[in-house]
PDB file of N, CA and C in Angstrom:
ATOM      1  N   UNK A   1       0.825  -1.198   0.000  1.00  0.00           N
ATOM      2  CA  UNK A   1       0.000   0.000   0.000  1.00  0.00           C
ATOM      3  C   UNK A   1       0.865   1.258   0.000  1.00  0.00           C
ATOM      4  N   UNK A   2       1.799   1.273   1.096  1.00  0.00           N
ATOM      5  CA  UNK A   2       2.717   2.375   0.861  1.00  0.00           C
ATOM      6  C   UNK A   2       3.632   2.503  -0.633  1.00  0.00           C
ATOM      7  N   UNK A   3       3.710   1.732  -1.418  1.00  0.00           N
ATOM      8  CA  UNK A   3       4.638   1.807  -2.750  1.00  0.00           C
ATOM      9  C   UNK A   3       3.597   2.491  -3.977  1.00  0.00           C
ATOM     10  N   UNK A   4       2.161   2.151  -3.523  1.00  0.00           N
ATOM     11  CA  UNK A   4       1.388   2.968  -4.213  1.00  0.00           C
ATOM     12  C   UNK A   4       0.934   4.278  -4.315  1.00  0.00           C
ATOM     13  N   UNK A   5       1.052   4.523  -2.841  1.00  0.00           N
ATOM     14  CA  UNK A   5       0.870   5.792  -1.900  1.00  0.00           C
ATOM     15  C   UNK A   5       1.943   6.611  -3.134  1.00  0.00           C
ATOM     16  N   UNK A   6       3.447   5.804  -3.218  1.00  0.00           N
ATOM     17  CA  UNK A   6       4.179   6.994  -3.522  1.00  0.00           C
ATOM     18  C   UNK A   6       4.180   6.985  -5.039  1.00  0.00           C
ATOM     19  N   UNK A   7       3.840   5.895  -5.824  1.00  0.00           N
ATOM     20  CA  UNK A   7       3.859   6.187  -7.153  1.00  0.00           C
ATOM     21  C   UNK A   7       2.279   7.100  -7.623  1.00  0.00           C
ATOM     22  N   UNK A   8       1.407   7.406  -6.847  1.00  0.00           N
ATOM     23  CA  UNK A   8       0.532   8.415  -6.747  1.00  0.00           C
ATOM     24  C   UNK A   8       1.063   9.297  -6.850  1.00  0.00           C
ATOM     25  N   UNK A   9       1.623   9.879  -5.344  1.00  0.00           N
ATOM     26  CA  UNK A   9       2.532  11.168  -5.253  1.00  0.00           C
ATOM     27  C   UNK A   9       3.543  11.508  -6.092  1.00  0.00           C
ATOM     28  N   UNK A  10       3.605  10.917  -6.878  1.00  0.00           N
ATOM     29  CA  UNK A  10       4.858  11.180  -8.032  1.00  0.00           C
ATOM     30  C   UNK A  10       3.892  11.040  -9.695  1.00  0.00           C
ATOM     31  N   UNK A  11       3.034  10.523  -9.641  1.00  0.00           N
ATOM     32  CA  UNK A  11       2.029  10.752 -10.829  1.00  0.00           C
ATOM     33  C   UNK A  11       1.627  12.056 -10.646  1.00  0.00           C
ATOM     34  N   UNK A  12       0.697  12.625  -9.732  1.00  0.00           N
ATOM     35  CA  UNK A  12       0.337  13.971  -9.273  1.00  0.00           C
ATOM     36  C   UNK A  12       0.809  14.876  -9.314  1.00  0.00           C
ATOM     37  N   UNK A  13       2.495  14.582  -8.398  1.00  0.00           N
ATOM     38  CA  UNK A  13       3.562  15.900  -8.683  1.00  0.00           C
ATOM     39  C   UNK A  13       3.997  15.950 -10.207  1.00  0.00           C
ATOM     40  N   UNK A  14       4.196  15.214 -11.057  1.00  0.00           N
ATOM     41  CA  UNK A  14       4.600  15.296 -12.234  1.00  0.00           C
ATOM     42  C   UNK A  14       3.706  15.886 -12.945  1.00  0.00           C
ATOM     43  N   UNK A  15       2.391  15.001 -13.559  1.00  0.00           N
ATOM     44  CA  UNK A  15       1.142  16.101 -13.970  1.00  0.00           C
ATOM     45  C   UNK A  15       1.260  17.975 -13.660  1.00  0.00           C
ATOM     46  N   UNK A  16       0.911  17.656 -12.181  1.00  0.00           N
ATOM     47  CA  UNK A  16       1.083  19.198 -11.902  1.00  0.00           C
ATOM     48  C   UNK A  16       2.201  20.053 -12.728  1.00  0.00           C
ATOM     49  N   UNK A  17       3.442  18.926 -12.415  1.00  0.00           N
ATOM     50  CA  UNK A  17       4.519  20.241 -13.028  1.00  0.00           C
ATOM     51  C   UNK A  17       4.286  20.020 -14.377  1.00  0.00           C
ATOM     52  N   UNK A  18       3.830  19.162 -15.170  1.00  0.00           N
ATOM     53  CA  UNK A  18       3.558  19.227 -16.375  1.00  0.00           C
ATOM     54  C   UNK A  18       2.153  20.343 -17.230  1.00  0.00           C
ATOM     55  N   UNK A  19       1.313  20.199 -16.072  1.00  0.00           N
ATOM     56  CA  UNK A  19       0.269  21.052 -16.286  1.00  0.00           C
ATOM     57  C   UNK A  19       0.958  22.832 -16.106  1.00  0.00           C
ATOM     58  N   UNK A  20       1.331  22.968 -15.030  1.00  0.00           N
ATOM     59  CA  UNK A  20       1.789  23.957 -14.775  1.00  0.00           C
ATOM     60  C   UNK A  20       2.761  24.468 -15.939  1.00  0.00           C
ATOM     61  N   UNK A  21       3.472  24.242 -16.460  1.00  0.00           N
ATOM     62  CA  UNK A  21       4.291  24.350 -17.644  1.00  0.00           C
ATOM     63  C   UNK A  21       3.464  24.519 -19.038  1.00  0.00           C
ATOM     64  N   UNK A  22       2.849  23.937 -18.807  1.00  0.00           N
ATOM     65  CA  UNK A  22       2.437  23.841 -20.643  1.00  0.00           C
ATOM     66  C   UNK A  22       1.124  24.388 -20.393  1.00  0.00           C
ATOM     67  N   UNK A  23       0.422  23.911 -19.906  1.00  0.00           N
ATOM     68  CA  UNK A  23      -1.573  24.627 -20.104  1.00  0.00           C
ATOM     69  C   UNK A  23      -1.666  25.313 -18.898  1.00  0.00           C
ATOM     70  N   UNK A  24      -1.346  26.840 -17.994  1.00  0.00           N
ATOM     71  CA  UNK A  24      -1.201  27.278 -16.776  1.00  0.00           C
ATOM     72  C   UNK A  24      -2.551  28.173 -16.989  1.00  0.00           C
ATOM     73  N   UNK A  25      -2.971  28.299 -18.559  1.00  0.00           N
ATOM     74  CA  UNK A  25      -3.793  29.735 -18.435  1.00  0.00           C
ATOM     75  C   UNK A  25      -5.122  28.508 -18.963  1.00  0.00           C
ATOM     76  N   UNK A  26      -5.041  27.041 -19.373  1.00  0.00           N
ATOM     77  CA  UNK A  26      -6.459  26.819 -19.646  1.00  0.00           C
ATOM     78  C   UNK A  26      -6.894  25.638 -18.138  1.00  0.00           C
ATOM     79  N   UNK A  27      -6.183  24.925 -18.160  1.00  0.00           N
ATOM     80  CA  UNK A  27      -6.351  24.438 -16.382  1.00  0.00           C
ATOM     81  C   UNK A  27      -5.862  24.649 -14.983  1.00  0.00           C
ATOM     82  N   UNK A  28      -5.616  25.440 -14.661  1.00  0.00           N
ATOM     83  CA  UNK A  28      -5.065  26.347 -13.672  1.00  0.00           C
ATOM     84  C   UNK A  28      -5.551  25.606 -12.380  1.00  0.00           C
ATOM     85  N   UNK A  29      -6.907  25.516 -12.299  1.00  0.00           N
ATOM     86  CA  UNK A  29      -7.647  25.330 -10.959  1.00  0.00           C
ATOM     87  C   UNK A  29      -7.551  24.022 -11.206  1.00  0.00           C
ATOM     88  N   UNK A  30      -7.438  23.169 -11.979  1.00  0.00           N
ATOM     89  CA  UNK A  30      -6.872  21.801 -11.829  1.00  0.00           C
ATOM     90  C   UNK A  30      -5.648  21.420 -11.392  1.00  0.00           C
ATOM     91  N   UNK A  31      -4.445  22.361 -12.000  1.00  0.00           N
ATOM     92  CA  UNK A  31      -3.403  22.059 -11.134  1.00  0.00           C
ATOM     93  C   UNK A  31      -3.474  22.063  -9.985  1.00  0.00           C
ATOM     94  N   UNK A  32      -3.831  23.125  -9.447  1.00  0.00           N
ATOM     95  CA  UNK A  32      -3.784  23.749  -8.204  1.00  0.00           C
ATOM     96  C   UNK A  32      -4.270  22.345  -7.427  1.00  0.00           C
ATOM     97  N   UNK A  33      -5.548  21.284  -8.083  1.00  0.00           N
ATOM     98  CA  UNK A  33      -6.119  20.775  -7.133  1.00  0.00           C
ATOM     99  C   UNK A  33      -5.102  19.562  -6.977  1.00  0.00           C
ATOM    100  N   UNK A  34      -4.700  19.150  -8.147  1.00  0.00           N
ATOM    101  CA  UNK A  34      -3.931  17.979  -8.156  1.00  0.00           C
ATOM    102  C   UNK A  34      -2.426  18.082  -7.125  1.00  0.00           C
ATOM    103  N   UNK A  35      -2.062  19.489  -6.840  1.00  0.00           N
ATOM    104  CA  UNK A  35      -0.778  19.802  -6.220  1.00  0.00           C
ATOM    105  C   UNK A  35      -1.368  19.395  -4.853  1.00  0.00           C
ATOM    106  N   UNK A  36      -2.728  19.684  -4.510  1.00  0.00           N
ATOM    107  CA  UNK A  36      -3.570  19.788  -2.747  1.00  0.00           C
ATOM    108  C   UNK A  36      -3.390  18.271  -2.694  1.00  0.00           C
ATOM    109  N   UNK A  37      -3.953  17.496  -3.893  1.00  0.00           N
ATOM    110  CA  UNK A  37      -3.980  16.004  -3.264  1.00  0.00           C
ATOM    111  C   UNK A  37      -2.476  15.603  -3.087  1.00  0.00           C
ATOM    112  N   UNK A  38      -1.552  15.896  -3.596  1.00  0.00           N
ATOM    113  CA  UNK A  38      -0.779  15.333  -4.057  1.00  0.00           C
ATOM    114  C   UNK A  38       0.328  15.502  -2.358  1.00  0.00           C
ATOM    115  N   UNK A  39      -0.130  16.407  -1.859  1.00  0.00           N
ATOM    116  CA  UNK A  39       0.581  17.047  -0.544  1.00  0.00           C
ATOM    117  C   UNK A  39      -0.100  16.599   0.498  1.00  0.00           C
ATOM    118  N   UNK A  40      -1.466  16.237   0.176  1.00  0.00           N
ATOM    119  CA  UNK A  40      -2.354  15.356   1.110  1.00  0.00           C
ATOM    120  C   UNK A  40      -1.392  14.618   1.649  1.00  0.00           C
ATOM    121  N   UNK A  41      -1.461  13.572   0.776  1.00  0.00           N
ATOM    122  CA  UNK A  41      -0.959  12.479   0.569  1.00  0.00           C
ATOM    123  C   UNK A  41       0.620  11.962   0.751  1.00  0.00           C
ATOM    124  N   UNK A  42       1.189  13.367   0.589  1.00  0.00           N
ATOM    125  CA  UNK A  42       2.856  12.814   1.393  1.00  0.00           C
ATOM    126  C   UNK A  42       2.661  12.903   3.039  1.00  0.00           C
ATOM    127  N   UNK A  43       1.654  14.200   3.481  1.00  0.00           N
ATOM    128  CA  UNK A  43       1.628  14.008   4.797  1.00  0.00           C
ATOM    129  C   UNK A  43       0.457  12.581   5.302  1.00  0.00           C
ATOM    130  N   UNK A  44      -0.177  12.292   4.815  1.00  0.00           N
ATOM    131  CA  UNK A  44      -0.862  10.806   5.318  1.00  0.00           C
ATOM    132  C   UNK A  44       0.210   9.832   5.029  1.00  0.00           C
ATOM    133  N   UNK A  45       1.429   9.842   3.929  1.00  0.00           N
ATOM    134  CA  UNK A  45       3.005   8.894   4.197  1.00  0.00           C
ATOM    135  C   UNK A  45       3.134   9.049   5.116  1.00  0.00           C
ATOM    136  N   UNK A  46       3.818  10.650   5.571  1.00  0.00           N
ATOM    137  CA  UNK A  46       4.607  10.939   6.981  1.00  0.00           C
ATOM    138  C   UNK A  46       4.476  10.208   8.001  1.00  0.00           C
ATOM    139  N   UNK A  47       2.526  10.464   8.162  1.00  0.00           N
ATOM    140  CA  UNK A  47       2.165  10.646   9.366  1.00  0.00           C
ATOM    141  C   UNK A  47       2.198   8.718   9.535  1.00  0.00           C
ATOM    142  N   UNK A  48       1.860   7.490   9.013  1.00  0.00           N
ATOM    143  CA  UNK A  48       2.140   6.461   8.727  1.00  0.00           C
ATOM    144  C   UNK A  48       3.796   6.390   8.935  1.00  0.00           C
ATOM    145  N   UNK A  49       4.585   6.697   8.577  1.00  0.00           N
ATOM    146  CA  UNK A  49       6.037   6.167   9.287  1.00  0.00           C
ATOM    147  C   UNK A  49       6.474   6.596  10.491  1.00  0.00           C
ATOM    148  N   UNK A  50       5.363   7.358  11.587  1.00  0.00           N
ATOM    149  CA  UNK A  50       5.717   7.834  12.482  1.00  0.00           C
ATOM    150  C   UNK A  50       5.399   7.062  13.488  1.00  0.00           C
TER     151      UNK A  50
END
C-alpha cells in the first residue's frame, strides 16, 4: 500500500509540473487541485512512518 501511496505522489507531482508548464492559463484550478492532493498524501506517508 505504501509503494502505491508513492507512485501516486509522483504521478500527481509530475502532472502538476507538467500542467503547470504547458496549459497554466487553460487548467489552472486543476493544477492547483492535483498539487492539494498530491501534498495530502505525502503528509498521510509521513504521518504512517511515524
Amino acid at each position: 500500500m505504501k509503494d502505491i501511496i508513492s507512485i501516486i505522489i509522483v504521478v500527481l507531482i509530475v502532472g502538476w509540473l507538467l500542467g503547470f508548464i504547458g496549459f497554466s492559463a487553460v487548467v489552472g484550478n486543476l493544477i492547483h487541485l492535483l498539487l492539494v492532493v498530491a501534498v495530502i498524501l505525502i503528509i498521510l506517508k509521513l504521518q504512517n512512518k511515524v
